[in-house]
PDB file of N, CA and C in Angstrom:
ATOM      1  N   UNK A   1      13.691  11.557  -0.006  1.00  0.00           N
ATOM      2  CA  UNK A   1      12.814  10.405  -0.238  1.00  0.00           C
ATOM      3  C   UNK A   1      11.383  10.917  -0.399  1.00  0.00           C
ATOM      4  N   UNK A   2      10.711  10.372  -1.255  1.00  0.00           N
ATOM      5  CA  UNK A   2       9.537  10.805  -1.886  1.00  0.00           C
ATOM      6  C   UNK A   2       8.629   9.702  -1.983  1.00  0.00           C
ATOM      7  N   UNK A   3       7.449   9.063  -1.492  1.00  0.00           N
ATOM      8  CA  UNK A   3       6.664   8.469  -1.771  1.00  0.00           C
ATOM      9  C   UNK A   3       4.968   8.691  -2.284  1.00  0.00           C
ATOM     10  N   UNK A   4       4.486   8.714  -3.195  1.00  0.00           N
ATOM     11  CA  UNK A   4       3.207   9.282  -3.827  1.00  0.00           C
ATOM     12  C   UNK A   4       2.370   8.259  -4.107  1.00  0.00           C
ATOM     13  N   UNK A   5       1.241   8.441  -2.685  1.00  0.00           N
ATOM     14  CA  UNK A   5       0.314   6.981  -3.313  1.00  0.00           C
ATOM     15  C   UNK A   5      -0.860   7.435  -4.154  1.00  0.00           C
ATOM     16  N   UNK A   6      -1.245   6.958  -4.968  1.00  0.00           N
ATOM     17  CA  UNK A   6      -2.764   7.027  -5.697  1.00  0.00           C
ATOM     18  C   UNK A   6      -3.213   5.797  -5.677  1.00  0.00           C
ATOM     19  N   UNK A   7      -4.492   6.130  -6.303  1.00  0.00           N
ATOM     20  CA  UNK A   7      -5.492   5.135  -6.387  1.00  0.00           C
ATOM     21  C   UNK A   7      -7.019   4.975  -5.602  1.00  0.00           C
ATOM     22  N   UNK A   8      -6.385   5.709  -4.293  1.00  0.00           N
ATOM     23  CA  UNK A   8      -7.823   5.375  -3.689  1.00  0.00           C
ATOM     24  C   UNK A   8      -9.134   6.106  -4.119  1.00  0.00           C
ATOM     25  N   UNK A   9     -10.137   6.071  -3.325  1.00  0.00           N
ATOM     26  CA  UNK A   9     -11.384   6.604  -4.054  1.00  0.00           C
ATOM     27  C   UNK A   9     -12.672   5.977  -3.128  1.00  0.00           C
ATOM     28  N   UNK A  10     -13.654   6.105  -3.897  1.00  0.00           N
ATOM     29  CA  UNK A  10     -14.866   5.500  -3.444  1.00  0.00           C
ATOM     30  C   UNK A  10     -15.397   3.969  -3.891  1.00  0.00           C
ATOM     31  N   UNK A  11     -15.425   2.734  -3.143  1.00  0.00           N
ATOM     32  CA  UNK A  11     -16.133   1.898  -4.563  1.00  0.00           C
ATOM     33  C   UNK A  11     -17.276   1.393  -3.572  1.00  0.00           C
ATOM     34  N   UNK A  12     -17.900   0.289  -4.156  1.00  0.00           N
ATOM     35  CA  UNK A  12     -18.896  -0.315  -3.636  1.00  0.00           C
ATOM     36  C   UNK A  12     -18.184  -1.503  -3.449  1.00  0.00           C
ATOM     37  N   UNK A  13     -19.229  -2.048  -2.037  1.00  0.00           N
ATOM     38  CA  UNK A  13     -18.922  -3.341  -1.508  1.00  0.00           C
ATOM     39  C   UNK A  13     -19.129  -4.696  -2.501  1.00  0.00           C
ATOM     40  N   UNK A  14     -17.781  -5.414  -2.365  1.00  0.00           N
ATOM     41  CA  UNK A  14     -17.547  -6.274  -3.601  1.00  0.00           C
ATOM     42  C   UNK A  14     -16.408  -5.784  -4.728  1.00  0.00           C
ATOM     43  N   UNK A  15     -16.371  -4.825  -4.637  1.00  0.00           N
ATOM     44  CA  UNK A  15     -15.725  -4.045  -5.451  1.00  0.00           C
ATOM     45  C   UNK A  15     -13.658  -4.341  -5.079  1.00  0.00           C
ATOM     46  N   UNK A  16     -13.418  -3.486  -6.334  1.00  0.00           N
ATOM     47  CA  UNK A  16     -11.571  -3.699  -6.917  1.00  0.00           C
ATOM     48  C   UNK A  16     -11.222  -2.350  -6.493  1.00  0.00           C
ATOM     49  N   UNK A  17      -9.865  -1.940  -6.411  1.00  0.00           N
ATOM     50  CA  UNK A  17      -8.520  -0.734  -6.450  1.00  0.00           C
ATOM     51  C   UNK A  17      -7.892  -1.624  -6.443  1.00  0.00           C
ATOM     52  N   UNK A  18      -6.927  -0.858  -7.324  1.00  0.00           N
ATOM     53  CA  UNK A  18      -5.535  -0.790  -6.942  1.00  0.00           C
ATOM     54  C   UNK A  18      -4.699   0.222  -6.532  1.00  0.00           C
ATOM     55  N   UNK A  19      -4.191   0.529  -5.374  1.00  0.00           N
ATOM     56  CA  UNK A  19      -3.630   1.438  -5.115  1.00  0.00           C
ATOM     57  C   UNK A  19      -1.991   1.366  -5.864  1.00  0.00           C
ATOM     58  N   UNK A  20      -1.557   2.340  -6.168  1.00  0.00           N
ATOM     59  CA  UNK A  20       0.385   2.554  -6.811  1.00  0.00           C
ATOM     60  C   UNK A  20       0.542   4.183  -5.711  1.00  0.00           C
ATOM     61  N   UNK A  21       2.184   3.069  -5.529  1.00  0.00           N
ATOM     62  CA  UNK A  21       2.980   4.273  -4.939  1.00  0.00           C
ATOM     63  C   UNK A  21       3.948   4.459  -5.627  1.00  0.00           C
ATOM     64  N   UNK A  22       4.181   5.615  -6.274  1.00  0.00           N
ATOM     65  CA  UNK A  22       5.233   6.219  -7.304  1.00  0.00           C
ATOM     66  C   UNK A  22       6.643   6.544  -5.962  1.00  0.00           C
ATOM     67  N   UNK A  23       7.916   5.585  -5.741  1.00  0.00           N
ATOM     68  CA  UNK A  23       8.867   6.125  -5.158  1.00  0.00           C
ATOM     69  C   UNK A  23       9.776   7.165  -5.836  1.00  0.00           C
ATOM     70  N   UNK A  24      10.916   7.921  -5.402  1.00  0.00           N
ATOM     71  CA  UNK A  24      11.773   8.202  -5.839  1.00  0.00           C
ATOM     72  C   UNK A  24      12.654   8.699  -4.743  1.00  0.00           C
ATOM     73  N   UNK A  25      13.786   8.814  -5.073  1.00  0.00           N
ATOM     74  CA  UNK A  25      14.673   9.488  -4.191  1.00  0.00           C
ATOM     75  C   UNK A  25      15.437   8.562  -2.832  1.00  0.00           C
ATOM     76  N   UNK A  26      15.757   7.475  -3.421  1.00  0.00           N
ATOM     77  CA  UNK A  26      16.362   6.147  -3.065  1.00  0.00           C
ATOM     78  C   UNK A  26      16.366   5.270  -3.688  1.00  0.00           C
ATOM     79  N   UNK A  27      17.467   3.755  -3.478  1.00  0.00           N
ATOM     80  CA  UNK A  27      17.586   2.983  -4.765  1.00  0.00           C
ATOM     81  C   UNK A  27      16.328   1.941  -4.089  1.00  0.00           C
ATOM     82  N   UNK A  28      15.593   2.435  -4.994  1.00  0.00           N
ATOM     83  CA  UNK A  28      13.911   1.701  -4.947  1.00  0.00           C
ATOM     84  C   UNK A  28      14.604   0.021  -4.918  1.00  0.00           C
ATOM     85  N   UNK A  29      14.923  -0.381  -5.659  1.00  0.00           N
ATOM     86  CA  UNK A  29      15.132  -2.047  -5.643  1.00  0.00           C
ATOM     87  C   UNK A  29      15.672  -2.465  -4.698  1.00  0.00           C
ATOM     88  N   UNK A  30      16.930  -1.774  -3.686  1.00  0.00           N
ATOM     89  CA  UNK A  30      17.248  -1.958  -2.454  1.00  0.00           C
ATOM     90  C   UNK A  30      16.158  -2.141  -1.083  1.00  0.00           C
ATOM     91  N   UNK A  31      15.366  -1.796  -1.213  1.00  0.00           N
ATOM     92  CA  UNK A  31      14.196  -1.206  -0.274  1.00  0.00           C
ATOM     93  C   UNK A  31      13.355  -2.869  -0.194  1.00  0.00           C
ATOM     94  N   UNK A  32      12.263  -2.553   1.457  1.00  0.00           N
ATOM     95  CA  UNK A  32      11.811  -3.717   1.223  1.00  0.00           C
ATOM     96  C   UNK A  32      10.406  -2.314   1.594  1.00  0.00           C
ATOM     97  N   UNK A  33       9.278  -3.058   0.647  1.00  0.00           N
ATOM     98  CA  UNK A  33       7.896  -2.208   1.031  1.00  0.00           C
ATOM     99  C   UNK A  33       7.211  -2.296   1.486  1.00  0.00           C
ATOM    100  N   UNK A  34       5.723  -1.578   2.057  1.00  0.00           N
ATOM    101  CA  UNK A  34       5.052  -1.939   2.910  1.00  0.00           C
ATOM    102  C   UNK A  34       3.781  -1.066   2.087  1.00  0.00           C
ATOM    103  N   UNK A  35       2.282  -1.767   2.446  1.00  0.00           N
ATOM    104  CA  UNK A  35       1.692  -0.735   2.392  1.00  0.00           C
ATOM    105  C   UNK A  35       0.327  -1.052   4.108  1.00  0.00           C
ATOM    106  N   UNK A  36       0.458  -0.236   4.461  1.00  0.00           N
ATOM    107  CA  UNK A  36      -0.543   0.178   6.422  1.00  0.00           C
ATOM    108  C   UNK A  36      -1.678   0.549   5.722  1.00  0.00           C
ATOM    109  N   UNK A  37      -2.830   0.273   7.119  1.00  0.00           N
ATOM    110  CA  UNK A  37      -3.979   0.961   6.512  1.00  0.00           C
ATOM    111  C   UNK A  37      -4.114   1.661   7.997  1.00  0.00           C
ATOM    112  N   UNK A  38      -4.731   2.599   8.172  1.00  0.00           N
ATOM    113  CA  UNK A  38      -5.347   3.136   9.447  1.00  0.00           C
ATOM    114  C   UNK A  38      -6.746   3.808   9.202  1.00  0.00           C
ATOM    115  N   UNK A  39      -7.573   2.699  10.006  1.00  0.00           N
ATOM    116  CA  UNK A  39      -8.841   2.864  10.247  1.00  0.00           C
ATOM    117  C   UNK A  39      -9.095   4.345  11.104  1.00  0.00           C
ATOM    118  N   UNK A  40     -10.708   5.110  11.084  1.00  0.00           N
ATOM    119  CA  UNK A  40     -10.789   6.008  12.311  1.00  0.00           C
ATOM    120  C   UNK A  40     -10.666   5.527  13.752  1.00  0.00           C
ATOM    121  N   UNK A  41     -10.120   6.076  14.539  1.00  0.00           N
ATOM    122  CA  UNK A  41      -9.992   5.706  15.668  1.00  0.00           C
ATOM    123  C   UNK A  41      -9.228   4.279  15.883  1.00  0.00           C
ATOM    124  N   UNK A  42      -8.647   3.783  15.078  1.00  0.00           N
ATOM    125  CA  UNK A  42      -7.978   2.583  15.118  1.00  0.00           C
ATOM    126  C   UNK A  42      -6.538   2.787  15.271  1.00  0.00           C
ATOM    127  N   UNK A  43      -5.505   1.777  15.481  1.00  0.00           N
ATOM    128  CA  UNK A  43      -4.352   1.982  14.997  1.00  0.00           C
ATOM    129  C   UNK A  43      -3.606   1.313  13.657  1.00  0.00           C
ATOM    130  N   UNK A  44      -2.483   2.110  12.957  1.00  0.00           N
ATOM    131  CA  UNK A  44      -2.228   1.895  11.786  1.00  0.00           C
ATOM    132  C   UNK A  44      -1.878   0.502  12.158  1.00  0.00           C
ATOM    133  N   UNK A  45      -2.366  -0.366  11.091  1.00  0.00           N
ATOM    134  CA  UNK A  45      -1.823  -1.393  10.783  1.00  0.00           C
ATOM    135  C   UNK A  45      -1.514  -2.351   9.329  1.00  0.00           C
ATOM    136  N   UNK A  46      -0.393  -3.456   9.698  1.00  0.00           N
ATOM    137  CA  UNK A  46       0.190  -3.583   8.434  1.00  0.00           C
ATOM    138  C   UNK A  46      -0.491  -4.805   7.146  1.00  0.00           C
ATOM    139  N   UNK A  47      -0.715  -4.123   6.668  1.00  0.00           N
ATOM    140  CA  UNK A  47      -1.498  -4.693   5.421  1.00  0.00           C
ATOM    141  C   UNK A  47      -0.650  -6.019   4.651  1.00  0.00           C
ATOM    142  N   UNK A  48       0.520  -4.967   4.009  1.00  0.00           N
ATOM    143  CA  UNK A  48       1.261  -5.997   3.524  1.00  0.00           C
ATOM    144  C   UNK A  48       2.326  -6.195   3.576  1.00  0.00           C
ATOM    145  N   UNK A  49       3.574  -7.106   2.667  1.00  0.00           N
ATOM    146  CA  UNK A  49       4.928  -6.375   2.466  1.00  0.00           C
ATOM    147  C   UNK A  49       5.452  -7.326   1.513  1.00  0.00           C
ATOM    148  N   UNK A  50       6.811  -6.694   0.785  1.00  0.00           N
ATOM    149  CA  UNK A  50       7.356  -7.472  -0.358  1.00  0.00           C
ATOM    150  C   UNK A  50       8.649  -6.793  -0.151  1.00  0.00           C
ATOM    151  N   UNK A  51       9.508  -7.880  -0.131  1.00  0.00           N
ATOM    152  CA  UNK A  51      10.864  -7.557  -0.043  1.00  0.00           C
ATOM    153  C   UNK A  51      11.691  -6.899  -1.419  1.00  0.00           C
ATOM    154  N   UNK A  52      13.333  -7.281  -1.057  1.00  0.00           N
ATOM    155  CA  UNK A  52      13.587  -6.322  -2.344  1.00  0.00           C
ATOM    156  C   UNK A  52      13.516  -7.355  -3.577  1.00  0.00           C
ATOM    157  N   UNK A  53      13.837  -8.603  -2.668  1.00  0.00           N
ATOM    158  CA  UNK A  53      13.894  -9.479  -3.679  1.00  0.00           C
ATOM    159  C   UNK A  53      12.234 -10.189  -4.404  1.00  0.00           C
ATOM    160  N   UNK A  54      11.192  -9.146  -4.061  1.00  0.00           N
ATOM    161  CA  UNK A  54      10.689  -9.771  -4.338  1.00  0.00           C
ATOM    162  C   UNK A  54       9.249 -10.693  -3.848  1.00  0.00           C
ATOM    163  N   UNK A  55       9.661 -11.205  -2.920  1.00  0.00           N
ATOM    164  CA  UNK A  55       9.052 -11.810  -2.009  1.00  0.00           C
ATOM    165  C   UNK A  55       7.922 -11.286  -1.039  1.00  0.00           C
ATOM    166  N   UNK A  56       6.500 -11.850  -0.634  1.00  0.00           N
ATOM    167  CA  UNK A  56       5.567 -11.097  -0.584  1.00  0.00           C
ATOM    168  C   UNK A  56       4.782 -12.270   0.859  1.00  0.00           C
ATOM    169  N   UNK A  57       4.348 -11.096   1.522  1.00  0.00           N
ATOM    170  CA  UNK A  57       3.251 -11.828   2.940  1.00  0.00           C
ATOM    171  C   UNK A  57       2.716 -10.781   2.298  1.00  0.00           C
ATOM    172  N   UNK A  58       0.779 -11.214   2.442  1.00  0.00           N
ATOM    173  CA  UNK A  58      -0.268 -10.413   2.254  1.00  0.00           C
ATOM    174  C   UNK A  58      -0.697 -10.704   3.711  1.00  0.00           C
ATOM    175  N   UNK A  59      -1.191  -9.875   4.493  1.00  0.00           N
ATOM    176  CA  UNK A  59      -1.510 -10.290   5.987  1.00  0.00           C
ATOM    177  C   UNK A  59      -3.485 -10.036   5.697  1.00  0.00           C
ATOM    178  N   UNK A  60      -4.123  -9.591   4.767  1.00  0.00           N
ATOM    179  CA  UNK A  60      -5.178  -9.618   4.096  1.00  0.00           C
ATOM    180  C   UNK A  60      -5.542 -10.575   2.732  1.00  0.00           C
ATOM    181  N   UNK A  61      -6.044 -11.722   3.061  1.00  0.00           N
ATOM    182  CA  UNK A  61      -5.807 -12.672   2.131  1.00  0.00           C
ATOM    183  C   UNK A  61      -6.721 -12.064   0.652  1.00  0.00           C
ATOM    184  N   UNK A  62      -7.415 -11.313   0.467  1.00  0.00           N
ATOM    185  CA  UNK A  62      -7.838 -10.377  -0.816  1.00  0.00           C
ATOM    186  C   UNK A  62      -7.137  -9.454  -1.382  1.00  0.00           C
ATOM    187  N   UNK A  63      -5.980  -8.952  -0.474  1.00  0.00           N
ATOM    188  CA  UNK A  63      -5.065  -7.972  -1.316  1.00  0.00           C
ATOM    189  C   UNK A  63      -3.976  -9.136  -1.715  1.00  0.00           C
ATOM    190  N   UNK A  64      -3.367  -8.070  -2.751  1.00  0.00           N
ATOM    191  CA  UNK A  64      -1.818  -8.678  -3.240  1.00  0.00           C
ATOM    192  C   UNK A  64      -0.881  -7.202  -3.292  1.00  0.00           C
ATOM    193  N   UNK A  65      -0.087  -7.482  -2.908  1.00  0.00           N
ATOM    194  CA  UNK A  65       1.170  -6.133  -3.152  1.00  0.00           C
ATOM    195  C   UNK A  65       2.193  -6.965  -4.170  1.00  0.00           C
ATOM    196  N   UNK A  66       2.806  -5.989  -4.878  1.00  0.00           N
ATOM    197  CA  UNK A  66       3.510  -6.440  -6.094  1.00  0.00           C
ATOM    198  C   UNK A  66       4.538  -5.141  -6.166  1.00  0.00           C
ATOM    199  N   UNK A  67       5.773  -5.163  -7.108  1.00  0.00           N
ATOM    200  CA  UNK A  67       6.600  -3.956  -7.189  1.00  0.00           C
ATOM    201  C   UNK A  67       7.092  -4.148  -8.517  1.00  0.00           C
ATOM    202  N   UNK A  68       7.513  -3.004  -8.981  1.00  0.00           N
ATOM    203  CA  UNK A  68       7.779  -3.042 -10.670  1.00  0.00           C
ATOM    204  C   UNK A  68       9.227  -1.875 -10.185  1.00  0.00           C
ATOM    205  N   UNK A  69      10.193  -2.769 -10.132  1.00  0.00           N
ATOM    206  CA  UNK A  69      11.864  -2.094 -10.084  1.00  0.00           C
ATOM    207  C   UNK A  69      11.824  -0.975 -11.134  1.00  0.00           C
ATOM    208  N   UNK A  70      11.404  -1.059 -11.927  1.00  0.00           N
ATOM    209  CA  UNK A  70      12.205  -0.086 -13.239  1.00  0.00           C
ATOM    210  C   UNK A  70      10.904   1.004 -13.071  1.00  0.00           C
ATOM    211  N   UNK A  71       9.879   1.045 -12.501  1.00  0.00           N
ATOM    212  CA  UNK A  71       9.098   1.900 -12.660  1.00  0.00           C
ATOM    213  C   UNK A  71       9.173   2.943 -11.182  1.00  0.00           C
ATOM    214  N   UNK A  72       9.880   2.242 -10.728  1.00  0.00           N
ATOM    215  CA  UNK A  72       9.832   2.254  -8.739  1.00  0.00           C
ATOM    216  C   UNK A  72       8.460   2.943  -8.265  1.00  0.00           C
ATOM    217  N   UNK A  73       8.037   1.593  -8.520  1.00  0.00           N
ATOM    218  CA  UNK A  73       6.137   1.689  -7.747  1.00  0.00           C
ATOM    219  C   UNK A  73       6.133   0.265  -7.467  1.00  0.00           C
ATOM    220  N   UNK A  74       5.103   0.616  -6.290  1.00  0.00           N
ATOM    221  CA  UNK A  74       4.610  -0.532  -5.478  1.00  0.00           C
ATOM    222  C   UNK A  74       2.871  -0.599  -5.845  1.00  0.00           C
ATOM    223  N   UNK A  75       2.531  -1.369  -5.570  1.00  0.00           N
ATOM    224  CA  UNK A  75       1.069  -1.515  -5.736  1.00  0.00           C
ATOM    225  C   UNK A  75       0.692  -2.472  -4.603  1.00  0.00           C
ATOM    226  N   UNK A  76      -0.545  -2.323  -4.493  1.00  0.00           N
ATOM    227  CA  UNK A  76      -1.793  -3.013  -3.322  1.00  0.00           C
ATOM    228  C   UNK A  76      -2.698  -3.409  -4.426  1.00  0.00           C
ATOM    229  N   UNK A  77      -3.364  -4.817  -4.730  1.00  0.00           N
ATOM    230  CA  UNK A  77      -4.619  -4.776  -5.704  1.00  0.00           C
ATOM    231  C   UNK A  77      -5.513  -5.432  -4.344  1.00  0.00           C
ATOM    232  N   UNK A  78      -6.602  -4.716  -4.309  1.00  0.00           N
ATOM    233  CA  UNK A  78      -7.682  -4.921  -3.241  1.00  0.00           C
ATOM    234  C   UNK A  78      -8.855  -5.396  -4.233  1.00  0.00           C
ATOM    235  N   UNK A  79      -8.881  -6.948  -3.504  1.00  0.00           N
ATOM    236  CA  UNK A  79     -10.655  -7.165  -4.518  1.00  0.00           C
ATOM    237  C   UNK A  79     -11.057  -7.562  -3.233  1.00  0.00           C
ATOM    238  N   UNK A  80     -12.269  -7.344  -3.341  1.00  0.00           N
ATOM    239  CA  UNK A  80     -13.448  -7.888  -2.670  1.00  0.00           C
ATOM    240  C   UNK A  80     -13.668  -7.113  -1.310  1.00  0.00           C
ATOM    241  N   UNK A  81     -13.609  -5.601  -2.413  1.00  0.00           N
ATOM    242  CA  UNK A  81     -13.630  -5.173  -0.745  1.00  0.00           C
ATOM    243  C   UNK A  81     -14.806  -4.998  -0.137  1.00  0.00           C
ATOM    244  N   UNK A  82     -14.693  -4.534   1.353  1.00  0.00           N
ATOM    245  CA  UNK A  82     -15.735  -4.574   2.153  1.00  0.00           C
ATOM    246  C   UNK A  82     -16.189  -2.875   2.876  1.00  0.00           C
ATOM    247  N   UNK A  83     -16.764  -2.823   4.091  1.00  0.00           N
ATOM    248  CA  UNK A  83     -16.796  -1.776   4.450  1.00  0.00           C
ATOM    249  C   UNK A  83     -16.047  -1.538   5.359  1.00  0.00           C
ATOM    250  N   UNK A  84     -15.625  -2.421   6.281  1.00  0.00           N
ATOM    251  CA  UNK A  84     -14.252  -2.822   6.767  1.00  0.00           C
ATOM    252  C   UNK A  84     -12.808  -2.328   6.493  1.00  0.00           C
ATOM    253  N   UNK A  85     -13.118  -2.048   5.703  1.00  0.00           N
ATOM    254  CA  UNK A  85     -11.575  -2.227   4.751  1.00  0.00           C
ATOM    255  C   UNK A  85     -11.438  -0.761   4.487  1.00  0.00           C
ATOM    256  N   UNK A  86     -12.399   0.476   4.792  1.00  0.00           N
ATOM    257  CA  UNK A  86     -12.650   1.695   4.669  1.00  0.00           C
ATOM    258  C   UNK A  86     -11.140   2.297   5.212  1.00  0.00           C
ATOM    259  N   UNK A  87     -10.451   3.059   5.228  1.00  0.00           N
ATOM    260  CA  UNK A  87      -8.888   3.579   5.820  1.00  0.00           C
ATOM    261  C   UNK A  87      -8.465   4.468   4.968  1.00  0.00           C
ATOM    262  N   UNK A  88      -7.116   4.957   5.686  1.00  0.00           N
ATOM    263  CA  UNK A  88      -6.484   5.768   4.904  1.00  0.00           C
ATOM    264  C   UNK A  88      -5.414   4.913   4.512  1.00  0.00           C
ATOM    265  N   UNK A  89      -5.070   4.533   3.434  1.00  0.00           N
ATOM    266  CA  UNK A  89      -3.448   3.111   3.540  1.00  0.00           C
ATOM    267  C   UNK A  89      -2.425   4.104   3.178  1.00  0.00           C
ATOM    268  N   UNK A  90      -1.375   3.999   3.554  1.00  0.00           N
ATOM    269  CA  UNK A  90       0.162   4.422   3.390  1.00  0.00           C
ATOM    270  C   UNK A  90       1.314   3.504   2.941  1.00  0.00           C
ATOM    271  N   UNK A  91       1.795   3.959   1.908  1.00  0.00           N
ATOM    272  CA  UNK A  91       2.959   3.459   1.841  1.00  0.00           C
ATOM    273  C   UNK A  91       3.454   3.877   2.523  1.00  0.00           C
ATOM    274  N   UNK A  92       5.349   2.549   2.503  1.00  0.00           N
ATOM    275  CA  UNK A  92       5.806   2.791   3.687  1.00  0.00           C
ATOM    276  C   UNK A  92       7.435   1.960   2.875  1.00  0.00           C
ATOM    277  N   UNK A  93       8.253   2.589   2.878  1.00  0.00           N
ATOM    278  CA  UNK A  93       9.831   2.195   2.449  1.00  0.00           C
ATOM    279  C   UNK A  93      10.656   1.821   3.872  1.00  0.00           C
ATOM    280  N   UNK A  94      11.137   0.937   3.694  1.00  0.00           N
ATOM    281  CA  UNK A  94      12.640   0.727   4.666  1.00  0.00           C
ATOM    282  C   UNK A  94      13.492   0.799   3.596  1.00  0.00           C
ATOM    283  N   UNK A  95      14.588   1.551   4.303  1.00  0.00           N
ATOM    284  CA  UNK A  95      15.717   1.487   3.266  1.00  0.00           C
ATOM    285  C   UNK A  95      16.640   1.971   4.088  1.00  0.00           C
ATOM    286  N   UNK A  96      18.229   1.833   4.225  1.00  0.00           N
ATOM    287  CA  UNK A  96      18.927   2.322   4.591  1.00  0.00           C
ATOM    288  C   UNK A  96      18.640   2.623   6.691  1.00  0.00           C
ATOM    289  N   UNK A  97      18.086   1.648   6.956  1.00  0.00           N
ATOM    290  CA  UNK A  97      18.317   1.302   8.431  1.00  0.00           C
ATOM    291  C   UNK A  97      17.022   2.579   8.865  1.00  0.00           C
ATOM    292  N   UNK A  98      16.530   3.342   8.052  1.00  0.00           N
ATOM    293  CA  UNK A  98      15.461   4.128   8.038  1.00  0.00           C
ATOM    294  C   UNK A  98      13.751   3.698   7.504  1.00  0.00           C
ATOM    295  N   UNK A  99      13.026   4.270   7.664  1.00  0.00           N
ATOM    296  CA  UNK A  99      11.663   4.260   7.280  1.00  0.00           C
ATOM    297  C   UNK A  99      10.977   5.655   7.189  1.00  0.00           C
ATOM    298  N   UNK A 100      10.575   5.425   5.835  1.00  0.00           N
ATOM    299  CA  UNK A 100       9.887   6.385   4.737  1.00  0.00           C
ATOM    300  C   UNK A 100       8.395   6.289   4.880  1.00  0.00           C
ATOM    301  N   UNK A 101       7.275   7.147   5.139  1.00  0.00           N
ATOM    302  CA  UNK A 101       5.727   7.265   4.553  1.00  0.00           C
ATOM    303  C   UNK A 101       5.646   7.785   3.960  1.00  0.00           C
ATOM    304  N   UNK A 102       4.773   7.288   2.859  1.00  0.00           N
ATOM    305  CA  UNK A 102       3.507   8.496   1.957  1.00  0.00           C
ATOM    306  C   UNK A 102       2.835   9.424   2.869  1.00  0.00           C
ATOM    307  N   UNK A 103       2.040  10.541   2.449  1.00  0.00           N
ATOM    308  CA  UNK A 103       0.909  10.507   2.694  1.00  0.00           C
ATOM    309  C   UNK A 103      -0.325  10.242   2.883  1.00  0.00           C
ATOM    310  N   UNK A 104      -0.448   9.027   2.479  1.00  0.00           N
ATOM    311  CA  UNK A 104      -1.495   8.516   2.391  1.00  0.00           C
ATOM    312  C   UNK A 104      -2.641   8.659   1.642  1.00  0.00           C
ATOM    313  N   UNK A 105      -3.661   7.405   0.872  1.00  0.00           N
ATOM    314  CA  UNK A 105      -4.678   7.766   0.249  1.00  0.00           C
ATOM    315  C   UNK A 105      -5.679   7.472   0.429  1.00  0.00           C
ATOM    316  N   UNK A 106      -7.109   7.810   0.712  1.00  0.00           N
ATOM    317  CA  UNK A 106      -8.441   7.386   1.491  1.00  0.00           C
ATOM    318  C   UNK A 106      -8.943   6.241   0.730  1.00  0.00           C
ATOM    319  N   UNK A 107      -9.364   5.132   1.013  1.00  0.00           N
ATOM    320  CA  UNK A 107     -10.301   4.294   0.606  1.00  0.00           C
ATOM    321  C   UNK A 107     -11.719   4.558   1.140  1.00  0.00           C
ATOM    322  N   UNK A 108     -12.471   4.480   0.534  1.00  0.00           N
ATOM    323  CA  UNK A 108     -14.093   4.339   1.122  1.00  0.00           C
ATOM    324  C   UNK A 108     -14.730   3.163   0.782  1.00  0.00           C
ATOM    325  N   UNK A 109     -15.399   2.478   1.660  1.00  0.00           N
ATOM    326  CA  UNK A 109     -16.262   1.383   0.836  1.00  0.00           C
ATOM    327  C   UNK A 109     -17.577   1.063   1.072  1.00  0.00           C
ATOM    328  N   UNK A 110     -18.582   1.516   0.446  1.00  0.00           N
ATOM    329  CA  UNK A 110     -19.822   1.829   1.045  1.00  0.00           C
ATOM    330  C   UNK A 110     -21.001   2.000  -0.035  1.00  0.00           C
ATOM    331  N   UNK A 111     -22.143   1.380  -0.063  1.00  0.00           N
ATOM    332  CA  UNK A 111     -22.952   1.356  -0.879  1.00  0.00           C
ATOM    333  C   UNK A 111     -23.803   2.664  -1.236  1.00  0.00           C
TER     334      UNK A 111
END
């Protein structure tokens, strides 16, 4: 199992990403996804999730997570971000009575 997030970076407050996690190495459409953020000194916590079917809680009412089956990527679109919102986010797969992370990709948000 393989999860590869991109996207993050630097933006300014107010500002868009979208983060994509490229899966492979499980049947991606089976899977339900997640993407965590972990602040410094904080603990990881869960951003979003979208099932296999589909179905989506944003627990951050400015993000949206979305999934594209045939591409097996997940995405996070973050608007309006803040400085708050600064982390490292991880994808995160359930599949098969198991759980999968990325590595993770840094957000910064800061003028």
């Amino acid at each position: 199992v393989q999860l590869v997030e991109s996207g993050g970076g630097l933006v300014q407050p107010g500002g868009s990403l979208r983060l994509s996690c490229a899966a492979s190495g499980f049947t991606f459409s089976s899977s339900v996804m997640s993407w965590y953020r972990q602040a410094p000194g904080k603990e990881r916590e869960l951003v979003a999730v979208v099932t296999s079917a589909g179905g989506s809680t944003n627990f951050v009412d400015r993000f949206t997570i979305s999934r594209d089956n045939f591409k097996n990527t997940v995405y996070l679109q973050m608007n309006s971000l803040n400085v708050e919102d600064t982390a490292v986010y991880f994808c995160s797969a359930r599949w098969a009575f198991k759980r999968y992370w990325g590595q993770g990709t840094q957000v910064s948000v800061s003028s």
